[in-house]
C-alpha atoms as a PDB file:
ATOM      1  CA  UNK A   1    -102.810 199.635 185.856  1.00  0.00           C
ATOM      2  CA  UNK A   2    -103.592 195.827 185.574  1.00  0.00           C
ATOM      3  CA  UNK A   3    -106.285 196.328 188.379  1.00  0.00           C
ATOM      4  CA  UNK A   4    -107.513 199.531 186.232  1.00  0.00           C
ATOM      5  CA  UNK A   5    -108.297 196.970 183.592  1.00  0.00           C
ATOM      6  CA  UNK A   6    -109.524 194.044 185.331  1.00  0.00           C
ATOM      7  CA  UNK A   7    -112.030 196.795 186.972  1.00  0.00           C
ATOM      8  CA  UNK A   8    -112.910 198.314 183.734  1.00  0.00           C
ATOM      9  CA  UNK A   9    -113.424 194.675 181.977  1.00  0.00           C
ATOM     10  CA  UNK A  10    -115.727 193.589 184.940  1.00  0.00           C
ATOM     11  CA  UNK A  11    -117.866 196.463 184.218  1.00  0.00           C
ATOM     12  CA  UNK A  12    -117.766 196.110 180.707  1.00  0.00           C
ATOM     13  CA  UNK A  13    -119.378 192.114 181.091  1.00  0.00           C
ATOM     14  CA  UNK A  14    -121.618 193.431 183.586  1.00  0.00           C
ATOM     15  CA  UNK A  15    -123.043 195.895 181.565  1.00  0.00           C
ATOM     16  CA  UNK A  16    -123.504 193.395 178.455  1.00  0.00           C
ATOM     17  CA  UNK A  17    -125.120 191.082 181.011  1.00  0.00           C
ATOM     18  CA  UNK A  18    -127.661 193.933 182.109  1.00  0.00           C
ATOM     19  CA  UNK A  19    -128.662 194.802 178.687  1.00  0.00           C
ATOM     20  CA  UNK A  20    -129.695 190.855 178.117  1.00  0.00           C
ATOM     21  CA  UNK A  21    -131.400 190.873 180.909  1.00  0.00           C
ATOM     22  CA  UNK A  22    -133.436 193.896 180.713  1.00  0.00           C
ATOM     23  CA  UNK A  23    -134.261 192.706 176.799  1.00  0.00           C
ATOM     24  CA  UNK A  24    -135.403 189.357 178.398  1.00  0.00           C
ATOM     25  CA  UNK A  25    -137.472 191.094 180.262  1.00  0.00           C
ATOM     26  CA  UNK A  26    -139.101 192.919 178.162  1.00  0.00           C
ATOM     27  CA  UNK A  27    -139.383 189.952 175.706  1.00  0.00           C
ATOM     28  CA  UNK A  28    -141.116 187.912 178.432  1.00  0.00           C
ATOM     29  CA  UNK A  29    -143.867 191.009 179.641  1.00  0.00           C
ATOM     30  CA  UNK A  30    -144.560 191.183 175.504  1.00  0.00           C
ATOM     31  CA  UNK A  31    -145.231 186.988 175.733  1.00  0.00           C
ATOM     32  CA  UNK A  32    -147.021 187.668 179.190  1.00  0.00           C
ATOM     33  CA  UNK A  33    -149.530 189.733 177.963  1.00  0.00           C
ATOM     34  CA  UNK A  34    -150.896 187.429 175.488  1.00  0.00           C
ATOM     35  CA  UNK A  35    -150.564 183.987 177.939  1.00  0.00           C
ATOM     36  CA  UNK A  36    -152.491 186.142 180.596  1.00  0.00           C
ATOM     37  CA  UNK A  37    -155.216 187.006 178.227  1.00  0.00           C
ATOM     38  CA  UNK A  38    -156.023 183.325 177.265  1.00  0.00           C
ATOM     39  CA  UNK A  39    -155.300 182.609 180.733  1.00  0.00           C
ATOM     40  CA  UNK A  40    -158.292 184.279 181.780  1.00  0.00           C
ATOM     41  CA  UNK A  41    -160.626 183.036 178.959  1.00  0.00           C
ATOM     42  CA  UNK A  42    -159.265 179.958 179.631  1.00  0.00           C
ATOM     43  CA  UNK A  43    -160.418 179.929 183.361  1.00  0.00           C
ATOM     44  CA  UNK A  44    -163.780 180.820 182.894  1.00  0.00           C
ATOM     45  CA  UNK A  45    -164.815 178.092 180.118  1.00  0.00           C
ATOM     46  CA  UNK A  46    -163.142 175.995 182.811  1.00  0.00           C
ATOM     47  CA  UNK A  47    -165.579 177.181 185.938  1.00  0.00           C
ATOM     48  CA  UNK A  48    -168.280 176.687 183.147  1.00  0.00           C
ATOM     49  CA  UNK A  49    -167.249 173.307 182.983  1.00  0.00           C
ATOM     50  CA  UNK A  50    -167.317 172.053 186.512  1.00  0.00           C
ATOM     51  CA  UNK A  51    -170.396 174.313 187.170  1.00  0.00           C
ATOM     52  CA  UNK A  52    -171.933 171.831 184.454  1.00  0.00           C
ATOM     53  CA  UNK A  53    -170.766 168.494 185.619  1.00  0.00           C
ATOM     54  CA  UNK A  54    -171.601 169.620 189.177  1.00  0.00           C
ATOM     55  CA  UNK A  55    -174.864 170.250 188.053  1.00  0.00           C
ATOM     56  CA  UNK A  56    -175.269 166.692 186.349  1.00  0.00           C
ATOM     57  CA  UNK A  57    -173.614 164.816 188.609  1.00  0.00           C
ATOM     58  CA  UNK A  58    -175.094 166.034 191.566  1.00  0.00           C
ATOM     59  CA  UNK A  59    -178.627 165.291 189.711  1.00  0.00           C
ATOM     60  CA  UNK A  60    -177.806 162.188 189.278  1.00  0.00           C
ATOM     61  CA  UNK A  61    -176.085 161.259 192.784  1.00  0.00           C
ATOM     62  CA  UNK A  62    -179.153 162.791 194.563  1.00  0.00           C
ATOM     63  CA  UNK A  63    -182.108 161.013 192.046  1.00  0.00           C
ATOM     64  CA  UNK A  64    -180.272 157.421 192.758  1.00  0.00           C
ATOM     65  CA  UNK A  65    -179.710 156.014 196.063  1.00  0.00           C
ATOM     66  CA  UNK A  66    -176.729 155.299 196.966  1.00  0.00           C
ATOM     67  CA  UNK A  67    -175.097 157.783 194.540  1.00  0.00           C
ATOM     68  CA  UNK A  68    -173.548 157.286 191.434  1.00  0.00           C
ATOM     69  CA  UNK A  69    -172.337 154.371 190.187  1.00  0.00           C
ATOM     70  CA  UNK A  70    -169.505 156.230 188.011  1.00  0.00           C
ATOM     71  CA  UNK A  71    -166.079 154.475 189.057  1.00  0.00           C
ATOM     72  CA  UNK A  72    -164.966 158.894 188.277  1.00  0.00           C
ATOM     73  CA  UNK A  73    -167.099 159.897 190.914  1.00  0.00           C
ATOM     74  CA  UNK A  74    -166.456 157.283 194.102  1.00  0.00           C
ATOM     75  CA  UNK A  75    -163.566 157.569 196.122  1.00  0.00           C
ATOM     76  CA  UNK A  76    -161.152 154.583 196.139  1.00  0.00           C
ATOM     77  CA  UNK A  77    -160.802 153.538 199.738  1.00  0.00           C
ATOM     78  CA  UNK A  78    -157.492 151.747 199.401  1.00  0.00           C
ATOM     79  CA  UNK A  79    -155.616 153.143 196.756  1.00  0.00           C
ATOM     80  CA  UNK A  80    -152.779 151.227 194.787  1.00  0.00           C
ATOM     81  CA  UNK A  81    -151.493 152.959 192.556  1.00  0.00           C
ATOM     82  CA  UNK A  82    -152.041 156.667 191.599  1.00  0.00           C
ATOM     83  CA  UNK A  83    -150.952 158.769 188.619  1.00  0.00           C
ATOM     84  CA  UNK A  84    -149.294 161.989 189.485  1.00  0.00           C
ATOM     85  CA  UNK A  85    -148.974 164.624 186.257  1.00  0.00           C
ATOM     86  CA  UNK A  86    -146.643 167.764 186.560  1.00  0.00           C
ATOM     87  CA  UNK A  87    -146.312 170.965 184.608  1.00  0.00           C
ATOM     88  CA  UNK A  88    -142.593 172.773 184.679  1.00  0.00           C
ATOM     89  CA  UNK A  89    -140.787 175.132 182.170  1.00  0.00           C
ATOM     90  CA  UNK A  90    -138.409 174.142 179.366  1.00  0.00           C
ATOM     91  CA  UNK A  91    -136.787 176.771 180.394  1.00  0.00           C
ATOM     92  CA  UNK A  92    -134.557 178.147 183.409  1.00  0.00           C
ATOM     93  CA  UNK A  93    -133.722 181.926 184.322  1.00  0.00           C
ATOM     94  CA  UNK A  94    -137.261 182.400 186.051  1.00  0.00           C
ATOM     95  CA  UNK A  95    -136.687 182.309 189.580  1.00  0.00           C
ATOM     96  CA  UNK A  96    -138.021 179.360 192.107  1.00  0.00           C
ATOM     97  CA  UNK A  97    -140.894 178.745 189.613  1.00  0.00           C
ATOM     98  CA  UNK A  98    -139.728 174.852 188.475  1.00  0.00           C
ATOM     99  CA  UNK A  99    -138.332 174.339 191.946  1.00  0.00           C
ATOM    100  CA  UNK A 100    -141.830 175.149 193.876  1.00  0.00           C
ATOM    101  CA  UNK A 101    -143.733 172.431 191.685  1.00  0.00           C
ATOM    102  CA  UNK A 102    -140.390 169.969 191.840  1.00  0.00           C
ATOM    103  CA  UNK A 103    -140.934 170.062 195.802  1.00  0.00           C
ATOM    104  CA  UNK A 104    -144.369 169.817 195.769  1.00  0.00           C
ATOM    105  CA  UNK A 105    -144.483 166.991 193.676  1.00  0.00           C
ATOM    106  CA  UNK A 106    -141.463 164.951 196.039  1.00  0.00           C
ATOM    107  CA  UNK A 107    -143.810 165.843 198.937  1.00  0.00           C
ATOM    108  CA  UNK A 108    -146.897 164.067 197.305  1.00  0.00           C
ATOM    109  CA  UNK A 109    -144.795 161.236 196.026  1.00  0.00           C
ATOM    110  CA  UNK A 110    -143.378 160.967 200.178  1.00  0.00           C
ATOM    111  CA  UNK A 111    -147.088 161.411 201.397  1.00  0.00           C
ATOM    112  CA  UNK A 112    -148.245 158.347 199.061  1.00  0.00           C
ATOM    113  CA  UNK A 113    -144.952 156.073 199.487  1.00  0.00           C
ATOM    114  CA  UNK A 114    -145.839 156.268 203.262  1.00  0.00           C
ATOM    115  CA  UNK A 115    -149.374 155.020 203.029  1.00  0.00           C
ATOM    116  CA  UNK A 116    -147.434 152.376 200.758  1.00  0.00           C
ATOM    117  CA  UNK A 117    -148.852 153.485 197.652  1.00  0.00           C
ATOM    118  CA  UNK A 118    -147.099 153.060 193.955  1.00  0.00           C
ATOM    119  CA  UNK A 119    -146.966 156.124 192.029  1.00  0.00           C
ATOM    120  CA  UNK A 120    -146.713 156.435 188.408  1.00  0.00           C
ATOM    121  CA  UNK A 121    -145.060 160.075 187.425  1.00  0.00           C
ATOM    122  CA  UNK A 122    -145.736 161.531 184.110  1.00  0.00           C
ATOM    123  CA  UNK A 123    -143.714 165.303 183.199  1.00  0.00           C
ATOM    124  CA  UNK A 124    -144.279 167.781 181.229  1.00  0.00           C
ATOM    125  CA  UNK A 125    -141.438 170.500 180.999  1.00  0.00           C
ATOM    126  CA  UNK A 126    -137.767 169.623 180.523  1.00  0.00           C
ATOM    127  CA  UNK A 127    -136.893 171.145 183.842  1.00  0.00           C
ATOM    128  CA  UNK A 128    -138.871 169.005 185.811  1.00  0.00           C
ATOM    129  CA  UNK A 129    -138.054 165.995 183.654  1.00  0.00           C
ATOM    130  CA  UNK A 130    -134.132 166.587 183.272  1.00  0.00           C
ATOM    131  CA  UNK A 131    -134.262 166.836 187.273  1.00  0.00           C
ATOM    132  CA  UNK A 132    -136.520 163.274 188.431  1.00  0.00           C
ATOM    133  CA  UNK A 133    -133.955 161.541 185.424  1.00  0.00           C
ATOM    134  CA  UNK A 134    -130.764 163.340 187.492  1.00  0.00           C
ATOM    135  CA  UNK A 135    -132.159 161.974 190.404  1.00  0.00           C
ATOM    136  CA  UNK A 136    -132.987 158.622 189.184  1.00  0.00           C
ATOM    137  CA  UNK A 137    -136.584 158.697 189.925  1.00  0.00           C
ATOM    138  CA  UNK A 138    -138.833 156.573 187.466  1.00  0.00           C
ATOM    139  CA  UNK A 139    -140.945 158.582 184.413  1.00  0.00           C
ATOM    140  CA  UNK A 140    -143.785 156.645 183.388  1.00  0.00           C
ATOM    141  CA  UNK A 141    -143.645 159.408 180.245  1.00  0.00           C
ATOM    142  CA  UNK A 142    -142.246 162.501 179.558  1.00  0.00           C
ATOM    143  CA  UNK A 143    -142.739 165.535 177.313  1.00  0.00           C
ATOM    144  CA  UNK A 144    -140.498 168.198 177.071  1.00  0.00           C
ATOM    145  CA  UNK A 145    -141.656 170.641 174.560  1.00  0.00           C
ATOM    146  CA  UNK A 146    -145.422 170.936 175.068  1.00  0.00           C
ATOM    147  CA  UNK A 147    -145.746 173.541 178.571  1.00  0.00           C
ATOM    148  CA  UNK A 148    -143.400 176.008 176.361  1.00  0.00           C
ATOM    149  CA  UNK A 149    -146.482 176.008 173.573  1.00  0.00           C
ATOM    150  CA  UNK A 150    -149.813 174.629 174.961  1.00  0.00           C
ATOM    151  CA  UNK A 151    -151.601 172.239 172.107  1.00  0.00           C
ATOM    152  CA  UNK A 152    -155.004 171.467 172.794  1.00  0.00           C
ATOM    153  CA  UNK A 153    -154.664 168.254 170.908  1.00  0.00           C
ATOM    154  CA  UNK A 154    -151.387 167.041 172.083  1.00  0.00           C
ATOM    155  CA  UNK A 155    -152.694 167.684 175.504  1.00  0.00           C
ATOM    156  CA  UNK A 156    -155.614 165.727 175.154  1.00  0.00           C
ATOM    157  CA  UNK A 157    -153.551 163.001 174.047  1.00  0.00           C
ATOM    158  CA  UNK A 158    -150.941 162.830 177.070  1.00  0.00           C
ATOM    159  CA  UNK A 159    -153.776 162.873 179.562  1.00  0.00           C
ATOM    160  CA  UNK A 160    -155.976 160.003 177.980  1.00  0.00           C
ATOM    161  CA  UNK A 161    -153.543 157.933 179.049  1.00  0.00           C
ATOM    162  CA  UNK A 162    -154.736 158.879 183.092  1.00  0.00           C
ATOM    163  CA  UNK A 163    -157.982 158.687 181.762  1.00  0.00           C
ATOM    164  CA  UNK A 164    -158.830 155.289 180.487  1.00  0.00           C
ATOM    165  CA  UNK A 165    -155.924 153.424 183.161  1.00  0.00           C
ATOM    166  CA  UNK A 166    -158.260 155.059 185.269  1.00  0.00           C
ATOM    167  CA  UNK A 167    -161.637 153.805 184.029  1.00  0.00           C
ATOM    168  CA  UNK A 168    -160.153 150.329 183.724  1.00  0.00           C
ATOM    169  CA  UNK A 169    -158.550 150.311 187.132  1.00  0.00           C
ATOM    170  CA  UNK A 170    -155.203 150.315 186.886  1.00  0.00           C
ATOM    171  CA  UNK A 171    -154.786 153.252 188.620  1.00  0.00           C
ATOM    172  CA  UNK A 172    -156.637 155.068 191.215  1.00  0.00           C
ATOM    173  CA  UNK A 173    -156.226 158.653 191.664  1.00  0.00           C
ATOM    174  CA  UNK A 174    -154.861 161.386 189.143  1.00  0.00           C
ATOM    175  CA  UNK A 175    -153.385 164.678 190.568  1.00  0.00           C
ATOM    176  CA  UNK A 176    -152.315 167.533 188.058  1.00  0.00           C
ATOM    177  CA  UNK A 177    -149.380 169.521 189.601  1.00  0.00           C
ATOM    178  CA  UNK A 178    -148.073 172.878 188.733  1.00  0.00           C
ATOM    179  CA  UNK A 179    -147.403 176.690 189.205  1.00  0.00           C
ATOM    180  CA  UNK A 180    -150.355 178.726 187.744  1.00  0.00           C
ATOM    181  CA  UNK A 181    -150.553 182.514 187.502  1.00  0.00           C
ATOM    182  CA  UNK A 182    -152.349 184.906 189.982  1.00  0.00           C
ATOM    183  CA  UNK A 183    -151.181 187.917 188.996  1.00  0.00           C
ATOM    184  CA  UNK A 184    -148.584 189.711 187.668  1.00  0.00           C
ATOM    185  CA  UNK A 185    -145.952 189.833 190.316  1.00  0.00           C
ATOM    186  CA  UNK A 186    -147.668 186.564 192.329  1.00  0.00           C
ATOM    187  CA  UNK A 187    -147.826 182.666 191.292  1.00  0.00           C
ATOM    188  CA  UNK A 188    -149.967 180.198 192.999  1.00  0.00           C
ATOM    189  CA  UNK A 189    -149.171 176.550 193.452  1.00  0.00           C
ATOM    190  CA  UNK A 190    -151.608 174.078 192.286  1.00  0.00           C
ATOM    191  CA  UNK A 191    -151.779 170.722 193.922  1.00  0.00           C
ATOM    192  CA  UNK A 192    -155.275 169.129 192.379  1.00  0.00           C
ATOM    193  CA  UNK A 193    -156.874 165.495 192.210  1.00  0.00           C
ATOM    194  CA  UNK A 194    -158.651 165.637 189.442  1.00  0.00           C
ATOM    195  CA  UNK A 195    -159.760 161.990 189.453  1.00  0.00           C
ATOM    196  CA  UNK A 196    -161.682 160.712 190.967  1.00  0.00           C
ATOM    197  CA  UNK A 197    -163.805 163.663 190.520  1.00  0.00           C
ATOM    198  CA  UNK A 198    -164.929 165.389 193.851  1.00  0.00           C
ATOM    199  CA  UNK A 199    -168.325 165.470 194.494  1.00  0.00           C
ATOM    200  CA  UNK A 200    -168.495 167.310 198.433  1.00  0.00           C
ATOM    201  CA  UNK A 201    -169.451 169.967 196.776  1.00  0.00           C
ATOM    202  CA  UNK A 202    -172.531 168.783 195.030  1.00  0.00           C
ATOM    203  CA  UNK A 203    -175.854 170.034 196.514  1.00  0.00           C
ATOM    204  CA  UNK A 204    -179.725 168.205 195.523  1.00  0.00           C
ATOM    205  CA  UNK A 205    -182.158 170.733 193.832  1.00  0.00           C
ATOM    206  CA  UNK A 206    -185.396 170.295 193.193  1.00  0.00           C
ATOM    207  CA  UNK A 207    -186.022 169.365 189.594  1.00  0.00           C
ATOM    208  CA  UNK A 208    -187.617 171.827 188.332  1.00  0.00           C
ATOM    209  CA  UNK A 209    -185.709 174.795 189.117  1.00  0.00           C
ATOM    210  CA  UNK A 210    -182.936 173.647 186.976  1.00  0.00           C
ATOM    211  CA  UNK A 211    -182.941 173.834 182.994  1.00  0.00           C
ATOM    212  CA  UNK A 212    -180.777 170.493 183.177  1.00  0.00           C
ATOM    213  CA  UNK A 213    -182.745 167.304 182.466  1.00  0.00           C
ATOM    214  CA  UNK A 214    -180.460 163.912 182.855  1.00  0.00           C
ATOM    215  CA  UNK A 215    -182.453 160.828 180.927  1.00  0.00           C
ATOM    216  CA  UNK A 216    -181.807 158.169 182.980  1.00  0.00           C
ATOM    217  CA  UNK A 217    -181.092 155.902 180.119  1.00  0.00           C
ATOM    218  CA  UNK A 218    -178.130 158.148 178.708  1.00  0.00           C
ATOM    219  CA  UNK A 219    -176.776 159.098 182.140  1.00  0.00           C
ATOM    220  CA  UNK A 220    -173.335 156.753 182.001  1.00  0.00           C
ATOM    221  CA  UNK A 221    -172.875 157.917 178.510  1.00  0.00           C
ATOM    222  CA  UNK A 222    -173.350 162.026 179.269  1.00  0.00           C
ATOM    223  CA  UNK A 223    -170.742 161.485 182.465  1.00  0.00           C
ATOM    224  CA  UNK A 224    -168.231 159.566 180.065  1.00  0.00           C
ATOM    225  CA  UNK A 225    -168.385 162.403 177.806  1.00  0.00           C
ATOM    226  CA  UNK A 226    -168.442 164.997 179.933  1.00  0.00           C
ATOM    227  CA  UNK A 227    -165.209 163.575 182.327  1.00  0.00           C
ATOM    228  CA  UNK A 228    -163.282 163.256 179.495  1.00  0.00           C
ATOM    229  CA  UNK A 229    -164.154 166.658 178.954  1.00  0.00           C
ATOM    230  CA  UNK A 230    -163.178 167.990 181.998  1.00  0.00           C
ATOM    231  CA  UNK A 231    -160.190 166.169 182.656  1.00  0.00           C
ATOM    232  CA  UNK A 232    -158.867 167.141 179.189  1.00  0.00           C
ATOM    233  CA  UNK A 233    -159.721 171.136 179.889  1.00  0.00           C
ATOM    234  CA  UNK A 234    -157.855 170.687 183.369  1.00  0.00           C
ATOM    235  CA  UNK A 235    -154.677 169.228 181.491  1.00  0.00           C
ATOM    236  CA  UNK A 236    -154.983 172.429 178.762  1.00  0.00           C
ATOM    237  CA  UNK A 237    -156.066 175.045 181.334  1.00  0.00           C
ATOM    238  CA  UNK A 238    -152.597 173.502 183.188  1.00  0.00           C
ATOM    239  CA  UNK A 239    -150.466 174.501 180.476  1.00  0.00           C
ATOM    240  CA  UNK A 240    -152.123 177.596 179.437  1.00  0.00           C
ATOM    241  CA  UNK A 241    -152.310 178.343 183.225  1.00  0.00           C
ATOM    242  CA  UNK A 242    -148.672 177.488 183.756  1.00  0.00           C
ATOM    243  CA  UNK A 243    -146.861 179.322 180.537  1.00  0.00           C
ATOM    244  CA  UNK A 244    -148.361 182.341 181.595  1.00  0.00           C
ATOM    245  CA  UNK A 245    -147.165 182.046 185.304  1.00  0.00           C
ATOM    246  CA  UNK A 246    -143.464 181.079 183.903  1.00  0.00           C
ATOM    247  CA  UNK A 247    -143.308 184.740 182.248  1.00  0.00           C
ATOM    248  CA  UNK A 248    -144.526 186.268 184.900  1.00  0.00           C
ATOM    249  CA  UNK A 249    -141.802 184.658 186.990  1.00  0.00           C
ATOM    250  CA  UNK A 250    -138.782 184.984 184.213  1.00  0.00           C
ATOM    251  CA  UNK A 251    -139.656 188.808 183.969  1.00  0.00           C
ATOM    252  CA  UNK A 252    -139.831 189.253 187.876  1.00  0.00           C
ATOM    253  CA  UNK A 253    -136.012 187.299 187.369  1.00  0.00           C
ATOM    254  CA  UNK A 254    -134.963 189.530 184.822  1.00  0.00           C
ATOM    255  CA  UNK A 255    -136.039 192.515 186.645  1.00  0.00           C
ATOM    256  CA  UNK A 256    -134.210 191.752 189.723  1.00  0.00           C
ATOM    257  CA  UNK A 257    -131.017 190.651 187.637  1.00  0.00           C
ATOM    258  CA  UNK A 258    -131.322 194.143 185.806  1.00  0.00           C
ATOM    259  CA  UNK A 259    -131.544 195.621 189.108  1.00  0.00           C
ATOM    260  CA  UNK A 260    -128.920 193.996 190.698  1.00  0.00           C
ATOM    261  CA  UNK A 261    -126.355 194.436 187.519  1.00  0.00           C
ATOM    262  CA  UNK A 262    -126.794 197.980 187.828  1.00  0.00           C
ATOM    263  CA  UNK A 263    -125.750 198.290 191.305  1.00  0.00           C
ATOM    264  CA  UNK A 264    -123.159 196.148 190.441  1.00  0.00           C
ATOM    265  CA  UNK A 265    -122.190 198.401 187.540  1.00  0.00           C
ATOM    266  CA  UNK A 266    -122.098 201.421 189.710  1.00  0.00           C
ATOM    267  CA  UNK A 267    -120.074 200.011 193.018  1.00  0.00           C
ATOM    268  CA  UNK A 268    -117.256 198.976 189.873  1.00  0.00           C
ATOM    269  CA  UNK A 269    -117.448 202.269 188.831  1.00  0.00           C
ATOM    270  CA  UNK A 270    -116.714 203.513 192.391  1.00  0.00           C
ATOM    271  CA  UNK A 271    -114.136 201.004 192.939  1.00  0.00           C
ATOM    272  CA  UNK A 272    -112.863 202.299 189.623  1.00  0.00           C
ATOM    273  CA  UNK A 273    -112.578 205.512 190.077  1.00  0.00           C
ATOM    274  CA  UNK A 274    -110.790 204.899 193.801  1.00  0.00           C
ATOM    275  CA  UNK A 275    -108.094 202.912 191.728  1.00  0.00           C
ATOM    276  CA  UNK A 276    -107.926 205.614 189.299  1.00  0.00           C
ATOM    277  CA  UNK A 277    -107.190 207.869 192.047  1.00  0.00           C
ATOM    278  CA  UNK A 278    -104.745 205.881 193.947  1.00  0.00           C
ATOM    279  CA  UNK A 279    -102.749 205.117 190.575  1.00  0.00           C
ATOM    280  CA  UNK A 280    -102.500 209.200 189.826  1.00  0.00           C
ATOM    281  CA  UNK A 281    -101.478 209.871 193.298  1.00  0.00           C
ATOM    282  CA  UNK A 282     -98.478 207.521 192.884  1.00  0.00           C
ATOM    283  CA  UNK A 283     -97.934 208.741 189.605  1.00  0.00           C
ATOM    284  CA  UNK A 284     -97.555 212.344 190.950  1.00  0.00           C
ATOM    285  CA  UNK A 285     -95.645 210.926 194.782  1.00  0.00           C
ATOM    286  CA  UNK A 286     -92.920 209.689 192.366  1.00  0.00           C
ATOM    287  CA  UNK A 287     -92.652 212.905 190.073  1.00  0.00           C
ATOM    288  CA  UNK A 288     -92.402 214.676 192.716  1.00  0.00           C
ATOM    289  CA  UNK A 289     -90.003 212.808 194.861  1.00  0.00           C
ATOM    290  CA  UNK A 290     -87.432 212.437 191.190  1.00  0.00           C
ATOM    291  CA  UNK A 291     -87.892 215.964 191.378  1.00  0.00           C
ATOM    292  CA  UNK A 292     -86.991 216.390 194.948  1.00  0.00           C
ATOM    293  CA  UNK A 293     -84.034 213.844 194.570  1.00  0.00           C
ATOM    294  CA  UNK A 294     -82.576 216.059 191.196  1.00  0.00           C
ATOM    295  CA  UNK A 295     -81.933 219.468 193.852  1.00  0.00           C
END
């Protein structure tokens, strides 16, 4: 009878666990739906954005020779030192989600150590954080409450630290790292340099079949402006990008835990109802054999 009740206590903590899961789930579809809306309004202001400094900057690098003079716009031949910016959850239970951008982040720090290049790392997300500190890796900063709720202004704040180390030289590259949302079952890795800004891309039109006119006199100031701009919208769009894609994981988690608890639910039911069995039939073996034995 004591495996009777070990059985029947198994299923009992099972079944608790698959009603948490299956409310988590639904709890992170409701949060989904809203983080996938501003997702997507969110990503087109953003291809509005580059479309704009494209169009500017490529004016400009095709008017001057040479290109432009922007320190955000040239490539640094021999980097130094490079400022590397991820984007993880505060919170666990959502799959491989924090692990993909952990590993992709170690493989970028490995790619630049190689070419003997210093690295500067700068989290956002406790996961992510709790695990460089575990491993005794350096933080140049670290937030841990701002990837759970995005803040436009808190954002903008982290980030123009990149920004002006950048414009004064002390660093040479900024990459944004983290796990953005494709769909609702699907997450997509993001691995981008967003400084210097990439300009490969950037084709010469002829003046005047473009509604964009770049005074040459106010050219530095309009690509100041408008690289803050953009870098701050990448570091937003990050967050926005990456909350969204850490519900969709942690309900695609809680879905398979549901799934999995109820299997497990019914093969201790089975198992159950075997040792039910077995404990009746020796039950009735030794009423019958007392019986037997009283003749």
């Amino acid at each position: 009878m004591a495996n009777l009740k070990d059985i029947q206590r198994q299923i009992k903590s099972v079944s608790n666990t698959q009603k948490t899961t299956r409310a988590m789930k639904l709890v992170s579809t409701a949060k989904l739906r809203r983080a996938e809306e501003l997702a997507k309004r969110s990503r087109l202001y953003a291809q509005k954005m580059n479309q704009v400094i494209a169009e500017i900057a490529g004016r400009i690098n095709c008017a001057k020779i040479g290109g432009i003079e922007n320190r955000c716009f040239n490539e640094i031949p021999n980097p130094k030192m490079v400022d590397i910016v991820f984007v993880t959850a505060d919170k666990g239970l959502c799959g491989g989600f924090n692990i993909q951008t952990i590993k992709a982040v170690k493989a970028l720090i490995k790619e630049y150590k190689e070419q003997n290049v210093k690295v500067r790392l700068r989290g956002i997300g406790k996961k992510g954080v709790e695990f460089f500190k575990y491993n005794e890796v350096e933080l140049f900063d670290a937030v841990i409450d701002l990837s759970s709720k995005p803040d436009k202004k808190r954002s903008d704040e982290f980030i123009r630290t990149s920004i002006m180390d950048y414009k004064d030289e002390k660093i040479d590259a900024l990459h944004i790292v983290y796990n953005g949302y494709k769909n609702m079952i699907t997450q997509e890795l993001h691995v981008k340099k967003i400084l210097p800004v990439d300009t490969d891309d950037f084709e010469c039109e002829d003046a005047h079949t473009s509604m964009l006119e770049v005074e040459a006199q106010n050219e530095e100031d309009m690509l100041d402006s408008l690289v803050n701009k953009y870098v701050d919208f990448n570091m937003y769009y990050a967050l926005i990008d990456s909350v969204a894609a850490e519900h969709s994981a942690r309900m695609q988690a809680m879905d398979t835990a549901t799934n999995n608890a109820k299997d497990m639910v019914k093969s201790l039911n089975v198992q159950f109802n075997k040792a039910r069995q077995a404990a009746i039939t020796t039950e009735l073996i030794e009423i019958i054999s007392g019986v037997e034995s009283m003749k």
